[in-house]
Protein backbone atom coordinates (compact mmCIF):
# COMPACT_ATOMS: atom_id res chain seq x y z
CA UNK A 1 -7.01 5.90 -17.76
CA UNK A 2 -5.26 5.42 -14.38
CA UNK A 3 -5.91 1.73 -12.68
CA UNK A 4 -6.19 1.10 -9.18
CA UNK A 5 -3.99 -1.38 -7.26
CA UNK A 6 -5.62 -4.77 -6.85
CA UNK A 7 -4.62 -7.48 -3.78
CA UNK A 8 -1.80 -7.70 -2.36
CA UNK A 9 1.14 -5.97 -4.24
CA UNK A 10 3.20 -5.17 -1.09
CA UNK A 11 5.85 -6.15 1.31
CA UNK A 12 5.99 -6.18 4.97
CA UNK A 13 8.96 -7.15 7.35
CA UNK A 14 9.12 -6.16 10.78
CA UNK A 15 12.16 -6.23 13.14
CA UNK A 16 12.97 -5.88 16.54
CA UNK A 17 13.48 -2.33 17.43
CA UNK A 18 17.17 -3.36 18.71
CA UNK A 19 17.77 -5.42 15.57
CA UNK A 20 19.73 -3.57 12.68
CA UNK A 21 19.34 -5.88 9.92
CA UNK A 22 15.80 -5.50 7.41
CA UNK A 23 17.39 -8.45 5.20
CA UNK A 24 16.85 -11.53 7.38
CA UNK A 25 13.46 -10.42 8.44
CA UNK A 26 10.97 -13.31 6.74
CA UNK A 27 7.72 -12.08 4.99
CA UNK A 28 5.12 -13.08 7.40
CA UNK A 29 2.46 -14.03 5.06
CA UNK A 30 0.21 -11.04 6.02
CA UNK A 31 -3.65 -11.39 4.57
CA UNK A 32 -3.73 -8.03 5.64
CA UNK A 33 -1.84 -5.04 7.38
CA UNK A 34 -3.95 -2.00 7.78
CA UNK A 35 -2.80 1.19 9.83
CA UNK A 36 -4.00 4.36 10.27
CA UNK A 37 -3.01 7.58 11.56
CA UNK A 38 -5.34 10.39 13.36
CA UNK A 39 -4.32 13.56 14.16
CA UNK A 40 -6.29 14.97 16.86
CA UNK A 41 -7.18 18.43 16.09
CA UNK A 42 -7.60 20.87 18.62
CA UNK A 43 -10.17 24.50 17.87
CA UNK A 44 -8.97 27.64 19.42
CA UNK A 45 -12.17 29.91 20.16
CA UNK A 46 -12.24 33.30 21.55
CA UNK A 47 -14.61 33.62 24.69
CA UNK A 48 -17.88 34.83 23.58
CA UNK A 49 -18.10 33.40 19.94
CA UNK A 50 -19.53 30.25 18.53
CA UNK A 51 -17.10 30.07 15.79
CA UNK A 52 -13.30 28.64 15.48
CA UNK A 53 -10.58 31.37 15.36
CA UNK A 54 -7.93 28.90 14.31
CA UNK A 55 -6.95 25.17 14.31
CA UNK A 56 -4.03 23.74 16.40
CA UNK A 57 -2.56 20.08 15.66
CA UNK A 58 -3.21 17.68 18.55
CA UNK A 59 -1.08 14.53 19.08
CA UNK A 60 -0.71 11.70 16.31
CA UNK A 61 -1.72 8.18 17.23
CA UNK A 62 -0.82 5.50 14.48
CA UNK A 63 -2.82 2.06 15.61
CA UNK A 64 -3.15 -0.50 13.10
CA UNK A 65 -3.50 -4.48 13.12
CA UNK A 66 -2.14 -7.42 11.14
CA UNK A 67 -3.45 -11.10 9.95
CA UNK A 68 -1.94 -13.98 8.89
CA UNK A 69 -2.74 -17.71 8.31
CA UNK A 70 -0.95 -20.01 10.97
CA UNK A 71 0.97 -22.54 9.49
CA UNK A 72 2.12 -25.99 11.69
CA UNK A 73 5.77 -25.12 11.18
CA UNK A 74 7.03 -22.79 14.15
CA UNK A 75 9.67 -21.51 11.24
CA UNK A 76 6.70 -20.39 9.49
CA UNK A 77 5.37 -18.57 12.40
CA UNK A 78 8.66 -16.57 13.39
CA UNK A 79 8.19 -13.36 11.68
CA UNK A 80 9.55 -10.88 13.69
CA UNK A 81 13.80 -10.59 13.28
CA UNK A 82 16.06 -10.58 15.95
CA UNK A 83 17.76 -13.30 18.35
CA UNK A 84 19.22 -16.32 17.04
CA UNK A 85 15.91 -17.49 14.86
CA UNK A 86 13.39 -14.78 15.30
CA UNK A 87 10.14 -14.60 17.51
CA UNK A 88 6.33 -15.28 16.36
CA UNK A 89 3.10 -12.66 16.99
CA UNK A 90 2.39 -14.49 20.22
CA UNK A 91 6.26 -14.39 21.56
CA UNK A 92 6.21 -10.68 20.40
CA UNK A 93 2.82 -9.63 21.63
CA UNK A 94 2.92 -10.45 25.61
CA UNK A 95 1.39 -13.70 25.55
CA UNK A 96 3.58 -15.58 26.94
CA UNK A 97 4.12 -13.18 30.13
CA UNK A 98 7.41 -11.93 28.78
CA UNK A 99 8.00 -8.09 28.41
CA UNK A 100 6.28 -6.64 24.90
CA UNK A 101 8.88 -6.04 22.76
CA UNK A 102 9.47 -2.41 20.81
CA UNK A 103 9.70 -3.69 16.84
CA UNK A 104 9.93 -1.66 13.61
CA UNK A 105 7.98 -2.44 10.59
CA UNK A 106 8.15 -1.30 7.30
CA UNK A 107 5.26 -1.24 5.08
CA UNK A 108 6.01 -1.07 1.50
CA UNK A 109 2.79 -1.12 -0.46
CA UNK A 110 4.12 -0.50 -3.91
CA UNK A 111 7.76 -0.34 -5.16
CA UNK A 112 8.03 3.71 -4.95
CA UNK A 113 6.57 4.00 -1.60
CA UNK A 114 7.30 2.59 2.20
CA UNK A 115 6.36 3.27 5.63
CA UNK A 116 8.56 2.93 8.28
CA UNK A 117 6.31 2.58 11.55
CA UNK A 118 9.08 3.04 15.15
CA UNK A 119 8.14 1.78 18.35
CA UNK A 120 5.66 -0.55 17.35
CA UNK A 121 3.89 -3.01 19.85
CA UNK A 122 1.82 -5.90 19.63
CA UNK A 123 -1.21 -6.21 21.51
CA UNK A 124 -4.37 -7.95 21.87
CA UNK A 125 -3.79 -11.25 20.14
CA UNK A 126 -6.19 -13.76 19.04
CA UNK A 127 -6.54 -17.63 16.92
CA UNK A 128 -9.18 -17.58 14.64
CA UNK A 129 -10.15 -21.52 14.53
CA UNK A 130 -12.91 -22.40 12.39
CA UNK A 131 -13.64 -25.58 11.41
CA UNK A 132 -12.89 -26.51 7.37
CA UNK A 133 -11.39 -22.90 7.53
CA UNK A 134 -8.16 -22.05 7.95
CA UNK A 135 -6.44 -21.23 11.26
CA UNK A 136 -5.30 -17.43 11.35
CA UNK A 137 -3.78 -15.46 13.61
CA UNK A 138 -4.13 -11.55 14.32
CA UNK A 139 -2.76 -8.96 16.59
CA UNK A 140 -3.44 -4.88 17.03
CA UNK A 141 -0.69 -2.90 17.14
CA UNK A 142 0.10 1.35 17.83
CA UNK A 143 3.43 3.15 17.05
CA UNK A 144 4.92 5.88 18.51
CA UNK A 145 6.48 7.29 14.92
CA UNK A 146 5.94 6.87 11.46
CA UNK A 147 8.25 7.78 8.58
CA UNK A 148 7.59 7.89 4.86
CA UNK A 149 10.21 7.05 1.83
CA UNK A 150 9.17 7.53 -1.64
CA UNK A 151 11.24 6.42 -4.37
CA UNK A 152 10.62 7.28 -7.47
């Protein structure tokens, strides 16, 4: 009988896109860190007829968005590498009226597969505080690339 995969299982470590090194990126403590991918497609018809002729691939558009628990430490919060220390979701994600940065993140949800996402940028950040809950933090995202590695 094949199982399913449970939880979280994963890793995900995301770098600024001028950054070269993967191994000082921190995990970020993601809850979650869904993406998806749509390929517009396009039908070719000839005048005349109601039906399709052919298909033609449109343009890809990978969106996607992360969340994480906020923790009081600012170390805690850095999760994007690069710099001297590293940069947190709101540094990262325009809030702070500095240029959105370009990052890469790599999405490895079990050992013999990752995603490699280019050109990634944060957008639309937001503080979930609820009180007795925990205080999260989440941001959208879209890519301009994505790139697949299985190893098996």
């Amino acid at each position: 009988m094949v199982s399913t995969l449970m939880g979280w299982q994963g890793e995900v470590r995301i770098k600024l896109q001028n950054h070269t090194i993967w191994t000082n990126a921190t995990d970020p403590y993601l809850l979650s860190a869904p993406f998806d991918t749509d390929v517009a497609m396009e039908h070719i018809y000839v005048i005349g007829t109601k039906t399709a002729i052919d298909t033609k691939d449109g343009v890809m558009e990978i969106t996607g968005s992360i969340e994480r628990p906020y923790f009081e430490s600012i170390e805690r919060n850095r999760i994007v590498a690069g710099g001297d220390s590293g940069y947190t979701l709101p540094e990262v994600s325009g809030v702070y009226g500095i240029n959105i940065s370009k990052c890469t993140m790599l999405v490895k949800p079990v050992d013999n597969q990752t995603f490699v996402l280019h050109d990634v940028r944060f957008h639309s950040y937001s503080s979930g505080l609820a009180q007795g809950e925990s205080t999260t933090e989440s941001c959208d995202f879209t890519a301009t690339n994505i790139s697949t590695k299985d190893i098996y």
